[in-house]
N, C-alpha and C. Protein backbone atom coordinates (compact mmCIF):
# COMPACT_ATOMS: atom_id res chain seq x y z
N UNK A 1 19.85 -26.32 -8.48
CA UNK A 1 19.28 -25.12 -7.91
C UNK A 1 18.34 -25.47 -6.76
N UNK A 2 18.27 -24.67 -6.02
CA UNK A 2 17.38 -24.92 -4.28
C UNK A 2 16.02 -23.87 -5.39
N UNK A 3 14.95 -25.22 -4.58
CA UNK A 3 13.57 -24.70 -4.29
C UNK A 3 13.33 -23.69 -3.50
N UNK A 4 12.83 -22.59 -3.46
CA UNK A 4 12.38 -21.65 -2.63
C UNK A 4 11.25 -22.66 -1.60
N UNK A 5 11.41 -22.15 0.02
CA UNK A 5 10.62 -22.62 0.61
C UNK A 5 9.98 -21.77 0.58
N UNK A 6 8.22 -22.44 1.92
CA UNK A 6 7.47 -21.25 2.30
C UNK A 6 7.55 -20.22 2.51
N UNK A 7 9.02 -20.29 3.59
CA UNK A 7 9.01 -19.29 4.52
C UNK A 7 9.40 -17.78 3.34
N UNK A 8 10.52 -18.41 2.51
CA UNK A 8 10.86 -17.43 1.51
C UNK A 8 9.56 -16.39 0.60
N UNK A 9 8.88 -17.54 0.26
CA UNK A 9 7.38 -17.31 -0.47
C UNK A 9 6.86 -16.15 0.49
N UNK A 10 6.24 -16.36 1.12
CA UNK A 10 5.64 -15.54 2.67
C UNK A 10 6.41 -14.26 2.45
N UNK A 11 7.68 -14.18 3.07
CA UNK A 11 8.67 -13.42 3.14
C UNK A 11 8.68 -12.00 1.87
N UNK A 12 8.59 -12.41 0.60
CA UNK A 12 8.48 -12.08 -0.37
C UNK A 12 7.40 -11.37 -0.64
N UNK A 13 6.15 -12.10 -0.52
CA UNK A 13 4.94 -11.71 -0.39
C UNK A 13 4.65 -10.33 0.67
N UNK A 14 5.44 -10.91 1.53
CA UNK A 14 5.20 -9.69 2.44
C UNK A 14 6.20 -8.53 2.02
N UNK A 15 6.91 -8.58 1.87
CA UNK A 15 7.91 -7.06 1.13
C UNK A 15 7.36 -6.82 -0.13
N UNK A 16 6.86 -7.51 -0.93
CA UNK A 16 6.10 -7.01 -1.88
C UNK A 16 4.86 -5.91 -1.86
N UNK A 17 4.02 -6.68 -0.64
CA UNK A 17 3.05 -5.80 -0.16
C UNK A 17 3.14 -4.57 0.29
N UNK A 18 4.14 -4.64 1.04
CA UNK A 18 4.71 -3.55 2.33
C UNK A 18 5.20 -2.38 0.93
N UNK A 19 5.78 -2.78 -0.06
CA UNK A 19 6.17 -1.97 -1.20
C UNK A 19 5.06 -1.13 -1.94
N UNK A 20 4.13 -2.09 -2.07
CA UNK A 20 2.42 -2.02 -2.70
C UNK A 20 1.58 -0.41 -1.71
N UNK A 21 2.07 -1.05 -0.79
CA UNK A 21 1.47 0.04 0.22
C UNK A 21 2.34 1.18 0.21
N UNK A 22 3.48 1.40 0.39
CA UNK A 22 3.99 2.76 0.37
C UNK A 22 4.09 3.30 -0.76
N UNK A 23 4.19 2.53 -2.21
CA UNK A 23 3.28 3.27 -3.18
C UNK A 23 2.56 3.90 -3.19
N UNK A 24 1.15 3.40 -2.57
CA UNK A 24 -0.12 4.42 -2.83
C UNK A 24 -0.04 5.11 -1.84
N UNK A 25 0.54 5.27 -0.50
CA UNK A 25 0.75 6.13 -0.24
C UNK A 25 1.27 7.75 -0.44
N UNK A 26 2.72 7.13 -1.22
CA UNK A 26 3.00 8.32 -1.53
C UNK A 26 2.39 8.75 -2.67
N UNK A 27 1.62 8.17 -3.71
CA UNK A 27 0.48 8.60 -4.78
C UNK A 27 -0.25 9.36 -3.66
N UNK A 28 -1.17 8.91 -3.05
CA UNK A 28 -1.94 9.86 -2.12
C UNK A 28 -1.64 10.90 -1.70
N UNK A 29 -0.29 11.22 -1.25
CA UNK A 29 0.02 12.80 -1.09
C UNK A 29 0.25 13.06 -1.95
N UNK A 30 0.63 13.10 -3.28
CA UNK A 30 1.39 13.58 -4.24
C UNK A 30 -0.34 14.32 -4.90
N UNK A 31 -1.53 13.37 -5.03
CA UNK A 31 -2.86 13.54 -5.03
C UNK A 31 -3.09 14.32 -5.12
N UNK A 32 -2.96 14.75 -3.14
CA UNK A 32 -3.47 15.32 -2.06
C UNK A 32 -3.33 16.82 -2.48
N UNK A 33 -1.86 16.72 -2.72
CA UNK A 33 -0.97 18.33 -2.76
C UNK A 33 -1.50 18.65 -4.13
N UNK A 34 -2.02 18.10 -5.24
CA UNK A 34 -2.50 18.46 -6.42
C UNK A 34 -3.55 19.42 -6.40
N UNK A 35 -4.85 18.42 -5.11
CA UNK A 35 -5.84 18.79 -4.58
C UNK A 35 -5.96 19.85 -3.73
N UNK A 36 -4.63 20.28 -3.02
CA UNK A 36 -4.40 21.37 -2.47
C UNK A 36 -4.59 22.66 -3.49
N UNK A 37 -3.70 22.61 -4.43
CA UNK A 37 -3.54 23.88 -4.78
C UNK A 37 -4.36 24.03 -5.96
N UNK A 38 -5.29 23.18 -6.51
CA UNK A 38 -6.14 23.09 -7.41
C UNK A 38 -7.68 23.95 -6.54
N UNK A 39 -7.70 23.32 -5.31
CA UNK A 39 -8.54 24.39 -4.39
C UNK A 39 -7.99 26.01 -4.62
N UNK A 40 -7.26 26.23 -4.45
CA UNK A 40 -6.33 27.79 -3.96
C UNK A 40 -7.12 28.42 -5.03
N UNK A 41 -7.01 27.64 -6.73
CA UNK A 41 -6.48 28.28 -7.63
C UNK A 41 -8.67 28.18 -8.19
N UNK A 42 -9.05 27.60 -7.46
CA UNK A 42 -10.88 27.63 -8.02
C UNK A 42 -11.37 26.52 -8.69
N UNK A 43 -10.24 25.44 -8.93
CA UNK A 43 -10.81 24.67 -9.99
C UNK A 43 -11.20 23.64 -9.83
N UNK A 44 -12.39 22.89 -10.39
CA UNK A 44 -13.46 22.10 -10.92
C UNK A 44 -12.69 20.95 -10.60
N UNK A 45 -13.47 19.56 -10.04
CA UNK A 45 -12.66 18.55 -9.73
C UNK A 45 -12.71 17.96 -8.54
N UNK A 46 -11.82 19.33 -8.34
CA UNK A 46 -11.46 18.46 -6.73
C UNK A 46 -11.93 17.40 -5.25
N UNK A 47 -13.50 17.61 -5.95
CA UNK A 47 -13.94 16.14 -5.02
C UNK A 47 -13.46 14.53 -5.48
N UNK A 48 -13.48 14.97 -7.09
CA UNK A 48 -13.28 13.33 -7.27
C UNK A 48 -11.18 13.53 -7.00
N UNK A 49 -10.59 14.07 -6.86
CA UNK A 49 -9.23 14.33 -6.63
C UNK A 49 -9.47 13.84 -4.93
N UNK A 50 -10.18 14.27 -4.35
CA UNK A 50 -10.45 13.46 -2.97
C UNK A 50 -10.67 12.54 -2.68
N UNK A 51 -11.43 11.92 -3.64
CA UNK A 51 -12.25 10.63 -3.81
C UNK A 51 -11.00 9.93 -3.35
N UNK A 52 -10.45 10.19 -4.87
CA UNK A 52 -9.23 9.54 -5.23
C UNK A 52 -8.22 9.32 -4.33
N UNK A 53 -7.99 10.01 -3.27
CA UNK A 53 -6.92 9.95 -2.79
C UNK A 53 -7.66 9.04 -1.40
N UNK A 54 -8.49 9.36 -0.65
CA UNK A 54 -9.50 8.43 0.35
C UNK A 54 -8.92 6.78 -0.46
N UNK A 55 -9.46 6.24 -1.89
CA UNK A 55 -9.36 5.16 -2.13
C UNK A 55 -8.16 4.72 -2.27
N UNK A 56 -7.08 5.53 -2.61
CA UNK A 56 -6.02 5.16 -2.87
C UNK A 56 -5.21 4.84 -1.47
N UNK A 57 -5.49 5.42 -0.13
CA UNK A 57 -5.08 5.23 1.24
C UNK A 57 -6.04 4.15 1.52
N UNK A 58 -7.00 3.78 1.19
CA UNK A 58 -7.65 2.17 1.50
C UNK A 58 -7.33 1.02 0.95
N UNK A 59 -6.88 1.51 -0.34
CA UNK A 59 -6.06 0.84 -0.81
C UNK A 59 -5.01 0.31 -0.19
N UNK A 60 -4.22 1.38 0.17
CA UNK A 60 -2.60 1.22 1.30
C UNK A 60 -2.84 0.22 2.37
N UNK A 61 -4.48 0.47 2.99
CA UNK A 61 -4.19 -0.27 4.60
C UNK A 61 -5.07 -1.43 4.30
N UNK A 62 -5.21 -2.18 3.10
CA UNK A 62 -5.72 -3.34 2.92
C UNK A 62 -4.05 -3.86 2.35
N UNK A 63 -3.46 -3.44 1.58
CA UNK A 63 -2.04 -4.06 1.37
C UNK A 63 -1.18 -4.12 3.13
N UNK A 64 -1.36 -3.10 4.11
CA UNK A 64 -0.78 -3.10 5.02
C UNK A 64 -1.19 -4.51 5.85
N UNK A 65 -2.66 -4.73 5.95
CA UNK A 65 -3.17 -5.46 6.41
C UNK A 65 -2.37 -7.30 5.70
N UNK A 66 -2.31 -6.99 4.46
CA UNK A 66 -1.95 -7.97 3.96
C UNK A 66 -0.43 -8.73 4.22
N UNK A 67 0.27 -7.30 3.96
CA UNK A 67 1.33 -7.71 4.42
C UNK A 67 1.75 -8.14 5.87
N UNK A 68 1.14 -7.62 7.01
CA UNK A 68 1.02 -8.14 8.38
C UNK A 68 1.02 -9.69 8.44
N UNK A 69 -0.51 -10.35 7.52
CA UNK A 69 -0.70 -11.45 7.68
C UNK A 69 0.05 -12.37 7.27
N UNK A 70 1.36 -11.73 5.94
CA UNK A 70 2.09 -12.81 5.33
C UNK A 70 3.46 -12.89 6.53
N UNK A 71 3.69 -11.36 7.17
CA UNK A 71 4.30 -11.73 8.06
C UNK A 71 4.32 -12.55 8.99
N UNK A 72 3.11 -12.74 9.84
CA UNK A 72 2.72 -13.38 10.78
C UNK A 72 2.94 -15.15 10.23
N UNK A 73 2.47 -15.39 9.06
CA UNK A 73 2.71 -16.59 8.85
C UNK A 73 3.93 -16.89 8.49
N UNK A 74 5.08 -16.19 8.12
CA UNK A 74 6.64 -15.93 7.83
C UNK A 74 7.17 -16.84 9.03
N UNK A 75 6.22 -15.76 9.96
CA UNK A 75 7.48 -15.87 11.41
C UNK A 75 6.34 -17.31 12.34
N UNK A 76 5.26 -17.94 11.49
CA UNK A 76 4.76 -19.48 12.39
C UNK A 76 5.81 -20.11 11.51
N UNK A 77 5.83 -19.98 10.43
CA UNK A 77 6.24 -21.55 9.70
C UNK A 77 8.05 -21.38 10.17
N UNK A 78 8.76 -20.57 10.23
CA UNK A 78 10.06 -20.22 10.79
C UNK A 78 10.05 -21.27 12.29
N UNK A 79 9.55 -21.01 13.05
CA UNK A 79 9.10 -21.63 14.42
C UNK A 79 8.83 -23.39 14.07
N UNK A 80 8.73 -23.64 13.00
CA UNK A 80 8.42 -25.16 12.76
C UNK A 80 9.54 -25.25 12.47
């Protein structure tokens, strides 16, 4: 059986992330729209339903961020 190289590792890492992130994304609208109509309807909550959804999109662009960087090193060690 073949060893996985770096580049694979990296590679991986980074679609993993990129996955990680459009997760909480779409948690965040799904949230969001909870938080929508939980407003309409009067009810109790809905700041920490905001909270929630703010952390859960910081969440997203620290995985986005992450995944960038595994890219970036994907595509140096490829170049070696």
């Amino acid at each position: 059986m073949k060893k996985k190289s770096k580049v694979s590792k990296f590679h991986e890492k980074m679609v993993d992330y990129r996955r990680f992130a459009v997760t909480l994304i779409c948690m965040s609208v799904f949230i969001y729209m909870g938080t929508l109509i939980s407003i309409s309807r009067g009810m109790m909550g809905t700041s920490f339903l905001m909270l929630l959804t703010i952390l859960l999109l910081c969440g997203a662009a620290v995985f986005c961020s992450l995944s960038s960087a595994y890219q970036k090193k994907s595509t140096q060690d490829e170049e070696f």
